[in-house]
N, C-alpha and C. Protein backbone atom coordinates (compact mmCIF):
# COMPACT_ATOMS: atom_id res chain seq x y z
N UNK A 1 24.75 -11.59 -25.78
CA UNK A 1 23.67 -12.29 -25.10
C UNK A 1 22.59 -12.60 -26.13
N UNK A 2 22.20 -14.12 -26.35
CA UNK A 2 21.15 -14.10 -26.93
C UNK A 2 19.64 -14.07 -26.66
N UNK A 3 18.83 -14.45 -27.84
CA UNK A 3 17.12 -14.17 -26.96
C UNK A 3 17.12 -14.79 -25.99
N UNK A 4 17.01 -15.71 -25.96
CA UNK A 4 16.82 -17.27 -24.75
C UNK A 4 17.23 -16.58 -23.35
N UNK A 5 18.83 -16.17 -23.75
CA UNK A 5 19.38 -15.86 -22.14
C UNK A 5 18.51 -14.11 -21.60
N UNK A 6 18.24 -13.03 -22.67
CA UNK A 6 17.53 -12.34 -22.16
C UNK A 6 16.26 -12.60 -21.74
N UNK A 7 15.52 -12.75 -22.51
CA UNK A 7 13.89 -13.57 -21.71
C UNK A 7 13.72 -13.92 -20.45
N UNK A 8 15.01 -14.80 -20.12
CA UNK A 8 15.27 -15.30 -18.55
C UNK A 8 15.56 -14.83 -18.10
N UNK A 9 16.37 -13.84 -17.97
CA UNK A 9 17.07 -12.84 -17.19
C UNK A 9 15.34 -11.79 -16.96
N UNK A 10 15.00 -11.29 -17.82
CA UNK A 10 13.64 -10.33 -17.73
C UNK A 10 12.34 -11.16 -16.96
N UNK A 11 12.71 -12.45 -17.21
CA UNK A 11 11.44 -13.26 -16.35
C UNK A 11 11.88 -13.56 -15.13
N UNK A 12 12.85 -13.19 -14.90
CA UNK A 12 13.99 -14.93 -13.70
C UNK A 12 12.87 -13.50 -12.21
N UNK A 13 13.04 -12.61 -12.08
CA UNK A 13 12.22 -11.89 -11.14
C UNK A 13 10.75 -12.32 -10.70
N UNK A 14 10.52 -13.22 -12.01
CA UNK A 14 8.53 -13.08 -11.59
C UNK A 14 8.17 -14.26 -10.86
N UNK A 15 10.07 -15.17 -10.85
CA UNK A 15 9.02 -16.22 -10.03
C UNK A 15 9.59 -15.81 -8.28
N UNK A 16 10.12 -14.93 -8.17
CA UNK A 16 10.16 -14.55 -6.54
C UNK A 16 8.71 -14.32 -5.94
N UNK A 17 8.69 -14.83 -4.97
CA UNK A 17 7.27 -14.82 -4.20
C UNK A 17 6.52 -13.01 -3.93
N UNK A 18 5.42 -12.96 -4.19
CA UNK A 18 4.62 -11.73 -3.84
C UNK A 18 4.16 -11.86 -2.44
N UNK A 19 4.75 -10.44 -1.77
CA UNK A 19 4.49 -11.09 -0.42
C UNK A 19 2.93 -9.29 -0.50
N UNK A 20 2.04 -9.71 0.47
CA UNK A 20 0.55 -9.03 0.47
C UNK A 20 1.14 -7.93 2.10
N UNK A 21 0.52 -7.04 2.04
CA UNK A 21 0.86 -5.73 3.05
C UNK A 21 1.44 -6.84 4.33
N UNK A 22 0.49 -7.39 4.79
CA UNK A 22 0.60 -8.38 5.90
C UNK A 22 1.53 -9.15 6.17
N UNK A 23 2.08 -9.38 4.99
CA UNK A 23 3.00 -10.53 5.24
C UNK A 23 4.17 -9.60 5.10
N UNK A 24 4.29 -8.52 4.42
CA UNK A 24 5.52 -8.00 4.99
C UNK A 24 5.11 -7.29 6.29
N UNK A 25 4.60 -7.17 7.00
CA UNK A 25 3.97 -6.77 7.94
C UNK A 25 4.81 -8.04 8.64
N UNK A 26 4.47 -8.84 8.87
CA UNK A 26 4.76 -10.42 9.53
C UNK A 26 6.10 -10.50 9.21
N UNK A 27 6.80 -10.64 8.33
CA UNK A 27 7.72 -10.51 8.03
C UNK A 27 8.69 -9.47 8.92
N UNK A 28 8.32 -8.47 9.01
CA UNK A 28 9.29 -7.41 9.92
C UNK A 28 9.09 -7.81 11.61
N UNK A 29 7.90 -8.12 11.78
CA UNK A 29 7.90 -7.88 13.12
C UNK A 29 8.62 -9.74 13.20
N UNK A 30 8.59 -10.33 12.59
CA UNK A 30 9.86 -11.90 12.77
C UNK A 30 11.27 -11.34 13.21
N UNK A 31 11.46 -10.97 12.24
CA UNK A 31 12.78 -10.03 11.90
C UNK A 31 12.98 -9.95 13.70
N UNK A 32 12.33 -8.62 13.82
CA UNK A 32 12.96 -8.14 15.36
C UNK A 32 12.40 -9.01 16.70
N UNK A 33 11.26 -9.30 16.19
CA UNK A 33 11.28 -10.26 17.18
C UNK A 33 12.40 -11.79 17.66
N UNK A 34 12.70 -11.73 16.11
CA UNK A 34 13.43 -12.83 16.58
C UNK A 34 15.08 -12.20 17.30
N UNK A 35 15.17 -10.99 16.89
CA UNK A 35 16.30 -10.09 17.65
C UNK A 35 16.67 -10.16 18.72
N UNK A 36 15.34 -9.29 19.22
CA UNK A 36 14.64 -9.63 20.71
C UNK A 36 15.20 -10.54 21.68
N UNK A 37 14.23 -11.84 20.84
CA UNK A 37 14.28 -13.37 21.55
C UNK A 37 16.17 -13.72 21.90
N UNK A 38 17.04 -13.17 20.83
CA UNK A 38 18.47 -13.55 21.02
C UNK A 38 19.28 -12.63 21.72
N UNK A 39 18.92 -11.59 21.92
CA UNK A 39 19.47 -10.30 22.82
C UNK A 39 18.87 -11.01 23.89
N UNK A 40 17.71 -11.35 23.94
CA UNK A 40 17.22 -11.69 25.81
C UNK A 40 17.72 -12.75 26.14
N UNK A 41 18.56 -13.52 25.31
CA UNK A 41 19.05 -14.80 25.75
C UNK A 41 20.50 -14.56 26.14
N UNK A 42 20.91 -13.47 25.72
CA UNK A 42 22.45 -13.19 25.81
C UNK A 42 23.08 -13.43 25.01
N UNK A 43 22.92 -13.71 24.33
CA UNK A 43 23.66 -14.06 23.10
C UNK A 43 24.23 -13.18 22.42
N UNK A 44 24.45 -12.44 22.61
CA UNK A 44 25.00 -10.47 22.07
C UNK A 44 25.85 -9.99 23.70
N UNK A 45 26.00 -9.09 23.33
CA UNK A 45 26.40 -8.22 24.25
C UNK A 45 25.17 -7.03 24.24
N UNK A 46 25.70 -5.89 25.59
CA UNK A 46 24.36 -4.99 25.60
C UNK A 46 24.08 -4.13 24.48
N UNK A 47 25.34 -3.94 23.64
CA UNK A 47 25.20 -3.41 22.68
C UNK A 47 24.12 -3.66 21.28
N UNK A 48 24.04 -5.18 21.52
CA UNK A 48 23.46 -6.39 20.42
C UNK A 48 21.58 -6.17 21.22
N UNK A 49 21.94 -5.97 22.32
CA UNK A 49 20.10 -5.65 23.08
C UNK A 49 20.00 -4.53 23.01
N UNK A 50 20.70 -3.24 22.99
CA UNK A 50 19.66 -1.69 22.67
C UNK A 50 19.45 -1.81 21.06
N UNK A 51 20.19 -2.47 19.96
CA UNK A 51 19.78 -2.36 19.14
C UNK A 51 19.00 -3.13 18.75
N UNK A 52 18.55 -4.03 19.08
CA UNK A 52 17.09 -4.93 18.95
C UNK A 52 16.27 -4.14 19.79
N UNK A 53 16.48 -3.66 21.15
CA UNK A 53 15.22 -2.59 21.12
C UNK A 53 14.95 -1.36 20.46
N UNK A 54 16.07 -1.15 20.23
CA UNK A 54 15.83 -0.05 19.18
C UNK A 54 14.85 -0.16 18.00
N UNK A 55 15.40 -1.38 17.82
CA UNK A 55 14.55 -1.42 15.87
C UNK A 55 12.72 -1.76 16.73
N UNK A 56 13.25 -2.68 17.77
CA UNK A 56 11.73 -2.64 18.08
C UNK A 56 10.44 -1.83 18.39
N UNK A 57 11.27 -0.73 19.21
CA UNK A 57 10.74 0.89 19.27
C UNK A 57 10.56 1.65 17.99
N UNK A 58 11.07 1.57 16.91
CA UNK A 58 10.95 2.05 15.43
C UNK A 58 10.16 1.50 14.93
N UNK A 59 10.00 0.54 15.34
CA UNK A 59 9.01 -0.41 14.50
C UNK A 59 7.44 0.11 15.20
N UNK A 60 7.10 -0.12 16.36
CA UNK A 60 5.96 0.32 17.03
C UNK A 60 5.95 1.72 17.27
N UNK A 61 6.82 2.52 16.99
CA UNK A 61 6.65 4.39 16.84
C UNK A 61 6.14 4.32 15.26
N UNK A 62 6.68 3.47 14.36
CA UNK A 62 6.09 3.58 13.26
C UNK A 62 4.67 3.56 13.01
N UNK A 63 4.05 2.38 13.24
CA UNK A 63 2.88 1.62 13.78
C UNK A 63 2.28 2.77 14.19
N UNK A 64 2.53 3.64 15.13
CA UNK A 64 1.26 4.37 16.02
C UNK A 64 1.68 5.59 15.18
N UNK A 65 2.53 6.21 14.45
CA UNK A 65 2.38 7.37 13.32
C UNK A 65 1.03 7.05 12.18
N UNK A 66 1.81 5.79 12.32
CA UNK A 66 0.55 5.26 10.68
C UNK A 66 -0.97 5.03 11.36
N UNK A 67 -1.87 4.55 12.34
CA UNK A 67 -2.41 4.38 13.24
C UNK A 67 -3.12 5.92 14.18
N UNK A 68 -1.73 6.64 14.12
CA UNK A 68 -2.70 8.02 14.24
C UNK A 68 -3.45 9.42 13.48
N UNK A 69 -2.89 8.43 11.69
CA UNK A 69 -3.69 9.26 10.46
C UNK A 69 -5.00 8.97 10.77
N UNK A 70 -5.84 9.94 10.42
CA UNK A 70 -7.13 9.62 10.23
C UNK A 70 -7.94 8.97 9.27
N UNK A 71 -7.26 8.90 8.18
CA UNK A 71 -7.80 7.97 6.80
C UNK A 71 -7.19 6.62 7.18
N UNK A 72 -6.24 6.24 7.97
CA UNK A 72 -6.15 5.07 8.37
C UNK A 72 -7.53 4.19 8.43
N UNK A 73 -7.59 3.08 7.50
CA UNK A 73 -8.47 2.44 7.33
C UNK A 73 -9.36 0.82 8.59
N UNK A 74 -8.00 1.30 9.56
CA UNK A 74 -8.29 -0.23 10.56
C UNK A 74 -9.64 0.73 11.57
N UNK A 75 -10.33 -0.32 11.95
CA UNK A 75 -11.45 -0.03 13.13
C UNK A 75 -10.60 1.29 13.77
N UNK A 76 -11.14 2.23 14.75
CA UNK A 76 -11.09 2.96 15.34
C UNK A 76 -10.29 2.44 17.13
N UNK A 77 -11.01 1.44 17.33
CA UNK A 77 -10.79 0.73 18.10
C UNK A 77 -9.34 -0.29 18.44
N UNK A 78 -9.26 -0.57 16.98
CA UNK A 78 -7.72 -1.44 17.10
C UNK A 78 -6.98 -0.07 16.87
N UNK A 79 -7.36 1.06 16.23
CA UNK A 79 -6.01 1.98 16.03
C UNK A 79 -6.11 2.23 17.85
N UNK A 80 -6.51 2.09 18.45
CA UNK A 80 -6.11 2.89 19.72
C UNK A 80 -5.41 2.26 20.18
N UNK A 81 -5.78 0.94 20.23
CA UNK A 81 -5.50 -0.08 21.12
C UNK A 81 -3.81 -0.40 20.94
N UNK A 82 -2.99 -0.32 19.03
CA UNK A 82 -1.91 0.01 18.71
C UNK A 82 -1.03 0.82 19.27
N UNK A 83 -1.68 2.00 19.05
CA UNK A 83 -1.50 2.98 19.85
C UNK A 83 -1.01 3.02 21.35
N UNK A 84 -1.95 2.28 21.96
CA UNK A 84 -1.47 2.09 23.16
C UNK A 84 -0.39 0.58 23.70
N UNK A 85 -0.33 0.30 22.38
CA UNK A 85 1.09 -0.82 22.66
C UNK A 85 1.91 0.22 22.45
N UNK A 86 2.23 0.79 21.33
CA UNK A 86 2.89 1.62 20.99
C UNK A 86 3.76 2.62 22.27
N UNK A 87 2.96 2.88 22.69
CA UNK A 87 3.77 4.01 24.03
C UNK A 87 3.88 2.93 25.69
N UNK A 88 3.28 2.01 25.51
CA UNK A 88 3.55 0.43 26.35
C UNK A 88 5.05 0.34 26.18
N UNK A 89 5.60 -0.34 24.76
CA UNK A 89 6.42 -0.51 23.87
C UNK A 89 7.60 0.24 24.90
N UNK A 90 7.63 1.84 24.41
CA UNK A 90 8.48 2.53 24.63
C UNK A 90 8.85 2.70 26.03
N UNK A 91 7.86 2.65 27.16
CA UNK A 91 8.00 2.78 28.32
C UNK A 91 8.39 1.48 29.02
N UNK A 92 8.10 0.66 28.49
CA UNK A 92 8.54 -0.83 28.56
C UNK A 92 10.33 -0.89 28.18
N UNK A 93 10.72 -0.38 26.97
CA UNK A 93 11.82 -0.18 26.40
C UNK A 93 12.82 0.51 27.61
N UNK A 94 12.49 1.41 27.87
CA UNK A 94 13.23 2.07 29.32
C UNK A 94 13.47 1.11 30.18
N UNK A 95 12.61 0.95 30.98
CA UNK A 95 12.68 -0.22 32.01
C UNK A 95 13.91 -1.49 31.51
N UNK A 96 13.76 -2.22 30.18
CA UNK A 96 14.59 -3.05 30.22
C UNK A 96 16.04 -2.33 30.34
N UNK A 97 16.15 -0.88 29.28
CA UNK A 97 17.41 -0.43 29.38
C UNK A 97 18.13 -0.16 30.70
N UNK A 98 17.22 0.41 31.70
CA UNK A 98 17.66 0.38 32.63
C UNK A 98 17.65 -0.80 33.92
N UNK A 99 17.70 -1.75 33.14
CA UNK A 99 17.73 -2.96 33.97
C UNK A 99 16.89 -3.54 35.16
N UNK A 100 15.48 -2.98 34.79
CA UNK A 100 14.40 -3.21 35.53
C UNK A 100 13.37 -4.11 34.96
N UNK A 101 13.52 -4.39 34.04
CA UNK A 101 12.74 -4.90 33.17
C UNK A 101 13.24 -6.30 32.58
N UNK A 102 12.51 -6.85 31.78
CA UNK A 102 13.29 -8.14 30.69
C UNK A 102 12.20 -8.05 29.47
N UNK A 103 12.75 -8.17 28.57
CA UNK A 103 12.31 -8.58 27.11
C UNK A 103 11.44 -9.45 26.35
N UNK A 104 10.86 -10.14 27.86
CA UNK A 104 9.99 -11.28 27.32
C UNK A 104 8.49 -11.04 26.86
N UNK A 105 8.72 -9.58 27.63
CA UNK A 105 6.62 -9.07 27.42
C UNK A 105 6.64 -8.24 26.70
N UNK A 106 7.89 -7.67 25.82
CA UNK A 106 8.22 -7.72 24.62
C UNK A 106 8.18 -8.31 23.34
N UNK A 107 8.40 -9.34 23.71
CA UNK A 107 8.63 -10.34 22.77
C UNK A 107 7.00 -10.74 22.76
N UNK A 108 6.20 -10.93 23.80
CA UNK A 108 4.68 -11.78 23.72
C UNK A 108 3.91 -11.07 23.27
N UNK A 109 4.28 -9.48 23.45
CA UNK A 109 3.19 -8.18 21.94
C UNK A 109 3.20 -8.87 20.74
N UNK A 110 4.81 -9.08 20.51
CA UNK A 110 5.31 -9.07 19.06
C UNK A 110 4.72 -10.30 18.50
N UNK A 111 4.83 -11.22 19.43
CA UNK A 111 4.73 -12.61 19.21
C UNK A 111 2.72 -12.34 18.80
N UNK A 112 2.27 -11.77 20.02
CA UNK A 112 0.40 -11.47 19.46
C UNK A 112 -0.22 -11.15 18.47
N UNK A 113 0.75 -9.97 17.87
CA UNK A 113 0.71 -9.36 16.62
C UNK A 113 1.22 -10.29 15.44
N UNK A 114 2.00 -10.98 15.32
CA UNK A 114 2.20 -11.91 14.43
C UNK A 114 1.17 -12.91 14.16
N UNK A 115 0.48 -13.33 15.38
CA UNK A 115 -0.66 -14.58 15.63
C UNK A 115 -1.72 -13.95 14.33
N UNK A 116 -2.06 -12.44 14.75
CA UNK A 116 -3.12 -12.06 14.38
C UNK A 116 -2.82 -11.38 12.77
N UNK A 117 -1.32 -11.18 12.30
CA UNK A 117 -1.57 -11.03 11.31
C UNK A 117 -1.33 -12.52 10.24
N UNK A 118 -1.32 -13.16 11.16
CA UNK A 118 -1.12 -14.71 10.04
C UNK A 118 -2.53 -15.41 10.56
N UNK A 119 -3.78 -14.36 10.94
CA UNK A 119 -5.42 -14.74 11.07
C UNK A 119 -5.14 -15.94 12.41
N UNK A 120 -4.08 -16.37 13.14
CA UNK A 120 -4.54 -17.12 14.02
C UNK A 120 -5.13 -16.41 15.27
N UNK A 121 -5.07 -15.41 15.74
CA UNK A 121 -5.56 -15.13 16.64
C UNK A 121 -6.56 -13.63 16.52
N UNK A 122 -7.19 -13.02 17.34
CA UNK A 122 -8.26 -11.52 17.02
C UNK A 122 -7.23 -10.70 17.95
N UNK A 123 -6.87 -9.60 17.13
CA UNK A 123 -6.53 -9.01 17.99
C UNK A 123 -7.07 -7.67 18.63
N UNK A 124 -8.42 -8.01 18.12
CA UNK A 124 -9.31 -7.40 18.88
C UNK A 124 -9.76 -7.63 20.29
């Protein structure tokens, strides 16, 4: 291998995009949201919908672990309010499993939280 081709090889990484807390933040909750959106359409089997709620429940149990440190740096106010999607989330999660429920007021958290971390909406 000569210089030329190492250089590039050691640089070819720096032009991948830097994504900021948020946007991988935004980034994950796409991810399952868009899960979500295709499990609630049927497009899976039930197997293809507990595991999109699944990751979705991991995702917002995560959220309210991180949210119930105390050096957590967000307002006091939005950590609760997380918080209380957070166990929403899960009790919500039941209901669809047991076929009382649907996925769509699921999907309109996820969808809120995205608004507000790409600054379009307060989610205060």
């Amino acid at each position: 291998m000569n210089a030329h081709l190492l250089a590039r090889s050691a640089y070819a990484g720096a032009a991948a995009p830097t994504r900021t807390g948020r946007g991988t933040e935004y980034e994950v909750f796409a991810r399952v949201t868009h899960r979500l959106k295709s499990a609630g359409r049927g497009d899976g089997d039930f197997n293809t919908l507990v595991r999109a709620l699944h990751d979705n429940r991991t995702l917002w149990t995560t959220l309210a672990a991180d949210v119930a440190i105390e050096t957590n740096q967000l307002p006091k106010s939005l950590r609760a309010q997380i918080f209380y999607l957070s166990e929403f989330t899960a009790h919500h999660t039941r209901r669809v499993l047991a076929g009382e429920a649907g996925v769509t007021v699921l999907i309109d958290i996820n969808t809120a939280v995205m608004r507000g971390l790409r600054n379009e909406g307060n989610l205060a």
